[in-house]
PDB file of N, CA and C in Angstrom:
ATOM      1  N   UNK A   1     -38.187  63.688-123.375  1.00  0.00           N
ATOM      2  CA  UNK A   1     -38.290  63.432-121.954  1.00  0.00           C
ATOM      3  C   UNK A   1     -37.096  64.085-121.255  1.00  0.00           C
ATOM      4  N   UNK A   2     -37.120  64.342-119.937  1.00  0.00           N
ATOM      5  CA  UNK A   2     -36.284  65.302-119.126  1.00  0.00           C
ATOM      6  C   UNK A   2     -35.255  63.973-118.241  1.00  0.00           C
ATOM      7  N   UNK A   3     -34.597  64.246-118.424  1.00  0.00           N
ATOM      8  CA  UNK A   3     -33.319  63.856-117.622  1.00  0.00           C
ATOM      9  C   UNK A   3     -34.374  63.182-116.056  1.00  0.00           C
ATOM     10  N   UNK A   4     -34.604  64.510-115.228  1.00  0.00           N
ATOM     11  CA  UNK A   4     -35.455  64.007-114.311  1.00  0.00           C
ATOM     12  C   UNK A   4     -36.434  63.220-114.735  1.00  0.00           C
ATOM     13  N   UNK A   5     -37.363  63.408-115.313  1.00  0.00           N
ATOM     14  CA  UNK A   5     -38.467  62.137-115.483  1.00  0.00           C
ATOM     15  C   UNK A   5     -38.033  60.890-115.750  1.00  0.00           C
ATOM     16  N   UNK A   6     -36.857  60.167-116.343  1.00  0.00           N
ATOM     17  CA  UNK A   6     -35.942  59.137-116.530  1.00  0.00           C
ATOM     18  C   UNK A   6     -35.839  58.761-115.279  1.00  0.00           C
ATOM     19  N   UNK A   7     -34.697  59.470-114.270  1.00  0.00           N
ATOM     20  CA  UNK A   7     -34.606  59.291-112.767  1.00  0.00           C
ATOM     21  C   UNK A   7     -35.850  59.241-112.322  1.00  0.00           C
ATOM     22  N   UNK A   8     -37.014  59.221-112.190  1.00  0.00           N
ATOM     23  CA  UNK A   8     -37.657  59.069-111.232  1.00  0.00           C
ATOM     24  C   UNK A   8     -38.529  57.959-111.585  1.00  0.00           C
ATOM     25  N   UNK A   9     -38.529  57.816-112.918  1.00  0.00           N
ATOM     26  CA  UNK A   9     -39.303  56.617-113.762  1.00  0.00           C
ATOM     27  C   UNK A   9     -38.537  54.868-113.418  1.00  0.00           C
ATOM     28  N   UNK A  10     -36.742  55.476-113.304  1.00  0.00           N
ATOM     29  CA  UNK A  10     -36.086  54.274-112.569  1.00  0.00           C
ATOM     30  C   UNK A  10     -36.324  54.053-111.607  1.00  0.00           C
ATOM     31  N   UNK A  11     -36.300  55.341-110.364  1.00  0.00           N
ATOM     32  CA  UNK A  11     -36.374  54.873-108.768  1.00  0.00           C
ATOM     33  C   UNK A  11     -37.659  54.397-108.644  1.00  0.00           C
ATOM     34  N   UNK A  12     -38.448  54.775-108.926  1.00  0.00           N
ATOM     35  CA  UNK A  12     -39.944  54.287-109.111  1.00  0.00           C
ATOM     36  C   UNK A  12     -40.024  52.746-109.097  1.00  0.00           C
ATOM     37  N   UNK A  13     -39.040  51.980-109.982  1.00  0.00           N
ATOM     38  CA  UNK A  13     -38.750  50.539-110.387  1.00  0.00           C
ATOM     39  C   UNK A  13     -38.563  49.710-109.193  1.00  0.00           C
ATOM     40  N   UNK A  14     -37.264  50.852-107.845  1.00  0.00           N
ATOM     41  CA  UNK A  14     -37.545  50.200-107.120  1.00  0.00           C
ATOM     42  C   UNK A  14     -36.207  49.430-107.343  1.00  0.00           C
ATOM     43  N   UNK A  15     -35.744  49.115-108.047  1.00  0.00           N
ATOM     44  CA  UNK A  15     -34.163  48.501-108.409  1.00  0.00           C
ATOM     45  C   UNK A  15     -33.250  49.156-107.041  1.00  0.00           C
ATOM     46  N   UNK A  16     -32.271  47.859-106.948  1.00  0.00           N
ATOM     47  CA  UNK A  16     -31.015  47.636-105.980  1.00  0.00           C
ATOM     48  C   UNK A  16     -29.936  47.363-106.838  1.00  0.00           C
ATOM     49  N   UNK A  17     -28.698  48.242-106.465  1.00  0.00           N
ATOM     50  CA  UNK A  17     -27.780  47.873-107.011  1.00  0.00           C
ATOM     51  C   UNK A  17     -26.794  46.322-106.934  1.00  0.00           C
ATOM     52  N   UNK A  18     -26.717  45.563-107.847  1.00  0.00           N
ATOM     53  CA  UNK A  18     -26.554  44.032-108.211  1.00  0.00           C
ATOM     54  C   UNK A  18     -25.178  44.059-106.776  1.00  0.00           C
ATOM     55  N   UNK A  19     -24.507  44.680-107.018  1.00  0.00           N
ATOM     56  CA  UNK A  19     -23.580  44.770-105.767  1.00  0.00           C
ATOM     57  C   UNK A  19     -22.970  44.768-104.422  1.00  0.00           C
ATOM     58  N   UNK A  20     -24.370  45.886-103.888  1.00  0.00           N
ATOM     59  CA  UNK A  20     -24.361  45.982-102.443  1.00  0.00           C
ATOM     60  C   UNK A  20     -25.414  45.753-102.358  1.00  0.00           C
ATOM     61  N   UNK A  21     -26.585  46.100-103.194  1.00  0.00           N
ATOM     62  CA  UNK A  21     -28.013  46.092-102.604  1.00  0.00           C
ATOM     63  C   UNK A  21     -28.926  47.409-102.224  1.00  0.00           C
ATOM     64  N   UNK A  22     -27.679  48.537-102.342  1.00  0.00           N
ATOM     65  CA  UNK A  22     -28.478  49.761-102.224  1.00  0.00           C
ATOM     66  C   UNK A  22     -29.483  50.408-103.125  1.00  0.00           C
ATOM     67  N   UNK A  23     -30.568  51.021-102.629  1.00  0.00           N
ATOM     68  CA  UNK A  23     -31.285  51.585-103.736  1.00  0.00           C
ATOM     69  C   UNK A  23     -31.158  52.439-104.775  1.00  0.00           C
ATOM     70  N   UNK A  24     -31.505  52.014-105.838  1.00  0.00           N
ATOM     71  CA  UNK A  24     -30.793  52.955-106.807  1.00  0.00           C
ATOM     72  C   UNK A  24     -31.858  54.364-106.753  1.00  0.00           C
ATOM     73  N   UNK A  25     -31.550  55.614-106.780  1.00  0.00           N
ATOM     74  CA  UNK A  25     -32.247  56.756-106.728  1.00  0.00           C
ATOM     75  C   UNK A  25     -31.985  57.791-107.497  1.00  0.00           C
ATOM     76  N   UNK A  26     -33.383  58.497-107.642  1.00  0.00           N
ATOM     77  CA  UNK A  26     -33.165  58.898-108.695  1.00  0.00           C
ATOM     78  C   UNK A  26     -31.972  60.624-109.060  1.00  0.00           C
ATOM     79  N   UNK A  27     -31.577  61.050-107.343  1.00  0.00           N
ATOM     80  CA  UNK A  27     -30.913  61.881-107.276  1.00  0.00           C
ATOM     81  C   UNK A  27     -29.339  61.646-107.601  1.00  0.00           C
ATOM     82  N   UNK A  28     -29.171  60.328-107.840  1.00  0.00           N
ATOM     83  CA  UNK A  28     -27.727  59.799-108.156  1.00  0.00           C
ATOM     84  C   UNK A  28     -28.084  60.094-110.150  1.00  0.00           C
ATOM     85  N   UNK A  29     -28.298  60.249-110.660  1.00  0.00           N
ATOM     86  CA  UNK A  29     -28.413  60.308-111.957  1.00  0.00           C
ATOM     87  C   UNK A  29     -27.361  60.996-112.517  1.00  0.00           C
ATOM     88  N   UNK A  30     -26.757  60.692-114.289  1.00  0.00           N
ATOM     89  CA  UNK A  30     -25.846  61.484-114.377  1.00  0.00           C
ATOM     90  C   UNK A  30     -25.848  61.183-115.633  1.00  0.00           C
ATOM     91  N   UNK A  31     -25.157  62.167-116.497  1.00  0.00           N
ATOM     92  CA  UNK A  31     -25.101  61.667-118.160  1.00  0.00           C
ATOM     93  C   UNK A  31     -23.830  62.617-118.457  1.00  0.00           C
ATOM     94  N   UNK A  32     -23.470  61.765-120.290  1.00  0.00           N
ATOM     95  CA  UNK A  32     -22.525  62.583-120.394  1.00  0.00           C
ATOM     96  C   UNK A  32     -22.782  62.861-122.092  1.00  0.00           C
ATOM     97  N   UNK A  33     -22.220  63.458-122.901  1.00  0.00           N
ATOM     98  CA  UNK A  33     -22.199  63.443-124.464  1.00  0.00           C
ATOM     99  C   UNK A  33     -21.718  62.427-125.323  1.00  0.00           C
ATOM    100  N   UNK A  34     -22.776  61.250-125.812  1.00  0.00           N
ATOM    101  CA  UNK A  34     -22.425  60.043-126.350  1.00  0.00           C
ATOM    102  C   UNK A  34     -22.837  59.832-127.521  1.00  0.00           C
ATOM    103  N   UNK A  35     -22.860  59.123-128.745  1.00  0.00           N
ATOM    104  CA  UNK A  35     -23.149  58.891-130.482  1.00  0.00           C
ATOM    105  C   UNK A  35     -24.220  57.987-129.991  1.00  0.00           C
ATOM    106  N   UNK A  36     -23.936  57.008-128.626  1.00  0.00           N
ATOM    107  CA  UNK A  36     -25.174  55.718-128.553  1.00  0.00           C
ATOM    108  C   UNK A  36     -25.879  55.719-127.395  1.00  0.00           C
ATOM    109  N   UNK A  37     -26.285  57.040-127.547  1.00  0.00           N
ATOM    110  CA  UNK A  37     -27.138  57.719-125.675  1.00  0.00           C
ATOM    111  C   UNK A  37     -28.479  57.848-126.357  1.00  0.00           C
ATOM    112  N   UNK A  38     -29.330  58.374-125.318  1.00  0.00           N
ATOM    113  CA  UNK A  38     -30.746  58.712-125.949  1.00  0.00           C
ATOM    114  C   UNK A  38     -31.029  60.088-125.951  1.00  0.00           C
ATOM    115  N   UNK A  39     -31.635  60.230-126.469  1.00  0.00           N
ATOM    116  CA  UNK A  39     -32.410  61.842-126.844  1.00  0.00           C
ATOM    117  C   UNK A  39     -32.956  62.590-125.756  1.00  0.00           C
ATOM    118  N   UNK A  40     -32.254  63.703-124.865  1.00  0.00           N
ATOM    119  CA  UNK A  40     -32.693  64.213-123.672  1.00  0.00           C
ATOM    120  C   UNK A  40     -33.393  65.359-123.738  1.00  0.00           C
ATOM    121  N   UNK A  41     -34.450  65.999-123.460  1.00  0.00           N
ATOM    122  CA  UNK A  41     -34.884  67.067-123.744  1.00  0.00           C
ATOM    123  C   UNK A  41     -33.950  67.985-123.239  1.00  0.00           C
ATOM    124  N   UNK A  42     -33.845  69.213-123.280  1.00  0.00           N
ATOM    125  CA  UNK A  42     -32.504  70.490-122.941  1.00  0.00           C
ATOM    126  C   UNK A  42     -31.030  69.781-123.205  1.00  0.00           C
ATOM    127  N   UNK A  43     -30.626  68.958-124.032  1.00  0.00           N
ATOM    128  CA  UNK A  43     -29.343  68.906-124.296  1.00  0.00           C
ATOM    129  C   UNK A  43     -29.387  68.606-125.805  1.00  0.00           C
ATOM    130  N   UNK A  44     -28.396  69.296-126.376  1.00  0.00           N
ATOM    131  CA  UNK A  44     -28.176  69.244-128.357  1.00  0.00           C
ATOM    132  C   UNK A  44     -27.539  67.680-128.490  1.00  0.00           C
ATOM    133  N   UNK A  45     -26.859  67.128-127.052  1.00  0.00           N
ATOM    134  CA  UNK A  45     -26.510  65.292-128.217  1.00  0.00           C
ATOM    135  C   UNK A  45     -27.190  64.799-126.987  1.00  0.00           C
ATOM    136  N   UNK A  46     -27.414  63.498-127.931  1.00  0.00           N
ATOM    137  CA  UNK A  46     -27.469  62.325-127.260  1.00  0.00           C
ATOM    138  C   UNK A  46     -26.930  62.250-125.879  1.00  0.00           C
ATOM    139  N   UNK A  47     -27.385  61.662-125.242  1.00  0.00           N
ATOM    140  CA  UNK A  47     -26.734  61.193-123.773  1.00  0.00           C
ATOM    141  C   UNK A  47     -26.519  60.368-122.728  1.00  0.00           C
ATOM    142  N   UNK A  48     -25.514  60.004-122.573  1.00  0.00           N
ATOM    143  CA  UNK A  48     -25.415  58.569-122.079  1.00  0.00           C
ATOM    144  C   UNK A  48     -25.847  58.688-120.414  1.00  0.00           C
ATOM    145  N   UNK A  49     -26.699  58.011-120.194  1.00  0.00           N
ATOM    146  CA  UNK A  49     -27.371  58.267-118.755  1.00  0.00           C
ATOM    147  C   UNK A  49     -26.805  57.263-117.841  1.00  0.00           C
ATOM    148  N   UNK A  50     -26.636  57.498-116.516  1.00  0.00           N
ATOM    149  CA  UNK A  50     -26.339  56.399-115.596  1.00  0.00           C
ATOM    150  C   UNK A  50     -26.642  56.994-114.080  1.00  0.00           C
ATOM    151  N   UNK A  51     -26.729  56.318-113.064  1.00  0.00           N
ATOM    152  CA  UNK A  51     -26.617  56.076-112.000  1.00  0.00           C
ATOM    153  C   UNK A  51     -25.737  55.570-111.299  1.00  0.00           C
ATOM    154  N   UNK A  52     -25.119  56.708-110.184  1.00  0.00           N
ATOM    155  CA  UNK A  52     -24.348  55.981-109.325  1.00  0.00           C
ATOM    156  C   UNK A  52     -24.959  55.411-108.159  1.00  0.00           C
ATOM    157  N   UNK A  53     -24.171  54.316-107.630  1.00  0.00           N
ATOM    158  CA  UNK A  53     -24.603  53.754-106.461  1.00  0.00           C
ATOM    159  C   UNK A  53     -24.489  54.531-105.839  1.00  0.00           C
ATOM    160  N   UNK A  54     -25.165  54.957-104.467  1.00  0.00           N
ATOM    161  CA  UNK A  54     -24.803  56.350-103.581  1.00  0.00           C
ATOM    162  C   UNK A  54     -24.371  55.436-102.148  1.00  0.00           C
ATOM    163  N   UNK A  55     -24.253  54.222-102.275  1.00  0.00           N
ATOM    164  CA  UNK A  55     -23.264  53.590-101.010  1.00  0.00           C
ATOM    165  C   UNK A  55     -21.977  54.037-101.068  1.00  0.00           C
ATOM    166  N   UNK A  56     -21.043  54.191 -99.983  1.00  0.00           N
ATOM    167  CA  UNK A  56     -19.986  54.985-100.598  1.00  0.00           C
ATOM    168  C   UNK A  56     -18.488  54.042-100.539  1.00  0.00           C
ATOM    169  N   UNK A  57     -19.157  52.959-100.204  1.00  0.00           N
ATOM    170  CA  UNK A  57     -17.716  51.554-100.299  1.00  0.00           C
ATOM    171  C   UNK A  57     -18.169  50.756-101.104  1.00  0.00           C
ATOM    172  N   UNK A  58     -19.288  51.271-102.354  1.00  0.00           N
ATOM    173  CA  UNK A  58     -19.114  50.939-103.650  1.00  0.00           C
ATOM    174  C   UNK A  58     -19.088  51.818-104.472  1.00  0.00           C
ATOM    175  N   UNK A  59     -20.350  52.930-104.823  1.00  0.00           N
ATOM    176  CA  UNK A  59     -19.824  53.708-105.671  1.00  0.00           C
ATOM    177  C   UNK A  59     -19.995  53.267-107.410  1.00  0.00           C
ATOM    178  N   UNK A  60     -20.706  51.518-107.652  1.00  0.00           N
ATOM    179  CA  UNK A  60     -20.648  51.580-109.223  1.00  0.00           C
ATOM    180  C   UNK A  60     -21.238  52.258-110.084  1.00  0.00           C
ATOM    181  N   UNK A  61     -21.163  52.862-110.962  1.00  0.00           N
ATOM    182  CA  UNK A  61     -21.666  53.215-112.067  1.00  0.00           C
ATOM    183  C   UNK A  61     -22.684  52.639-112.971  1.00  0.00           C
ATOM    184  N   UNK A  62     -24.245  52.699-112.775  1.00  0.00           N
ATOM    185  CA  UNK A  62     -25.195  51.772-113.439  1.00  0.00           C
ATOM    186  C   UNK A  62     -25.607  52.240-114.735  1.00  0.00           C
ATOM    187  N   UNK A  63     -25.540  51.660-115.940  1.00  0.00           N
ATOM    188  CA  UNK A  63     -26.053  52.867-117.390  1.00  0.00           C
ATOM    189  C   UNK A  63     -27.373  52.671-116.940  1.00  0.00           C
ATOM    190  N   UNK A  64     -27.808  53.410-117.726  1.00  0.00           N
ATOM    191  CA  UNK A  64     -29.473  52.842-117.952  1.00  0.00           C
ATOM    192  C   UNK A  64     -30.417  51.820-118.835  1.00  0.00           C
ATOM    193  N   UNK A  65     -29.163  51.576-119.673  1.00  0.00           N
ATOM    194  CA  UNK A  65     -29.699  50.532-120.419  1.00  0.00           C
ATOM    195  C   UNK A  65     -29.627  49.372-119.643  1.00  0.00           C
ATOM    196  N   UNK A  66     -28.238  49.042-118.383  1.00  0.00           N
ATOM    197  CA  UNK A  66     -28.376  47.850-117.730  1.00  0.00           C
ATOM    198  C   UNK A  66     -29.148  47.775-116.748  1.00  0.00           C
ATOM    199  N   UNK A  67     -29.968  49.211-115.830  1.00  0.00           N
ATOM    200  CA  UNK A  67     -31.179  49.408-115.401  1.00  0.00           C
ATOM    201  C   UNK A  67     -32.297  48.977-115.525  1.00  0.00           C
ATOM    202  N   UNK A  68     -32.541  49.142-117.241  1.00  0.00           N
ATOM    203  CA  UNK A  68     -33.204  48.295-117.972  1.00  0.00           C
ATOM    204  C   UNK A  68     -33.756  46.900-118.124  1.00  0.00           C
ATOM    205  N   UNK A  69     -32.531  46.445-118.265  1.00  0.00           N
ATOM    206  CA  UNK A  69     -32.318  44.515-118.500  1.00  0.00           C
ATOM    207  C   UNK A  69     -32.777  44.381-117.227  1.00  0.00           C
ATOM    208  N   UNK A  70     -32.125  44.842-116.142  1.00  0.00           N
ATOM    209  CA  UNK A  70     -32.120  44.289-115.128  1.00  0.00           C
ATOM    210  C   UNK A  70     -33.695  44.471-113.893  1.00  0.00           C
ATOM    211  N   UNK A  71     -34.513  45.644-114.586  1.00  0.00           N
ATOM    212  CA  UNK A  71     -36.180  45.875-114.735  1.00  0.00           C
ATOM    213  C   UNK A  71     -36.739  45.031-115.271  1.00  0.00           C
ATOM    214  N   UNK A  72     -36.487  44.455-116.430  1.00  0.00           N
ATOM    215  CA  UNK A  72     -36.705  43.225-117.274  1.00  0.00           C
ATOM    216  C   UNK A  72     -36.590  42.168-116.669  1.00  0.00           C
ATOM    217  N   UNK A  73     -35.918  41.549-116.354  1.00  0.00           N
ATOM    218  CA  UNK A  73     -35.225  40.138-115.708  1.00  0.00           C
ATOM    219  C   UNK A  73     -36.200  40.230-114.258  1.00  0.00           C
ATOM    220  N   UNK A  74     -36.781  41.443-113.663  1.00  0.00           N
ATOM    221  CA  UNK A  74     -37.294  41.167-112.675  1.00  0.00           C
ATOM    222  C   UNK A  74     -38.445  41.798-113.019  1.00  0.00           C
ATOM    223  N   UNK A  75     -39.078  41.630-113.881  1.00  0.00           N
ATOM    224  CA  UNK A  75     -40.430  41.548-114.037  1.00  0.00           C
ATOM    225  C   UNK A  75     -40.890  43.451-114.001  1.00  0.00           C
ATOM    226  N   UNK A  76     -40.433  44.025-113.810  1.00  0.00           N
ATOM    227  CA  UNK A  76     -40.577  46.068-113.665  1.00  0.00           C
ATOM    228  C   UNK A  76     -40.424  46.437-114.483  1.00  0.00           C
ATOM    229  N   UNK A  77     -40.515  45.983-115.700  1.00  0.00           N
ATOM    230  CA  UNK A  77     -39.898  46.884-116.810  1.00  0.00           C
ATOM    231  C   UNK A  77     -40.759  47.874-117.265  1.00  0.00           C
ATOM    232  N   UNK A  78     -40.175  49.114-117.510  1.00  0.00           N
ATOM    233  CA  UNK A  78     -40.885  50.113-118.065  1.00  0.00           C
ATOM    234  C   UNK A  78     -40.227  51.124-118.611  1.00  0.00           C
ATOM    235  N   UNK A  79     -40.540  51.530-119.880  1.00  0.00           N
ATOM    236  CA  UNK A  79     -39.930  52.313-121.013  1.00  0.00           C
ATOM    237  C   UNK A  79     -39.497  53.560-120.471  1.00  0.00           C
ATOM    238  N   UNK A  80     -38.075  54.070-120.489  1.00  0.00           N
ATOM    239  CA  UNK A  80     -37.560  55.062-119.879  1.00  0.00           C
ATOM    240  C   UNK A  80     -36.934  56.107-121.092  1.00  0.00           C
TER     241      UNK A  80
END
């Protein structure tokens, strides 16, 4: 799966960041080279994926695994 299809499979969810409340989207996306990331299509490692908040007097950093839980806990969950 592509980096983009991830992002858009989250914003899709519809998730707010636990913080401010802003929407999480899928143009905030970001990854880096990790041992406990997932398998990205066009990159040789693993990769740790996240989302930033794009409010800019927060700014947190969301992984995607807590994207996840937190799709879960509100009933959206869907395999990314």
């Amino acid at each position: 799966m592509k980096l983009s299809q991830i992002a858009e499979q989250i914003e899709e969810l519809g998730l707010n960041c636990h913080w401010c409340e802003t929407p999480i989207v899928a143009d905030s996306v970001k990854s880096y080279d990790h041992p406990n990331g997932v398998d990205i299509d066009d990159f040789d490692t693993k990769q740790w994926v996240y989302f930033t908040c794009t409010e800019k007097t927060c700014g947190y950093d969301w992984s995607l695994v807590k994207l996840q839980m937190q799709a879960e806990r509100e009933g959206k969950r869907k395999e990314a």
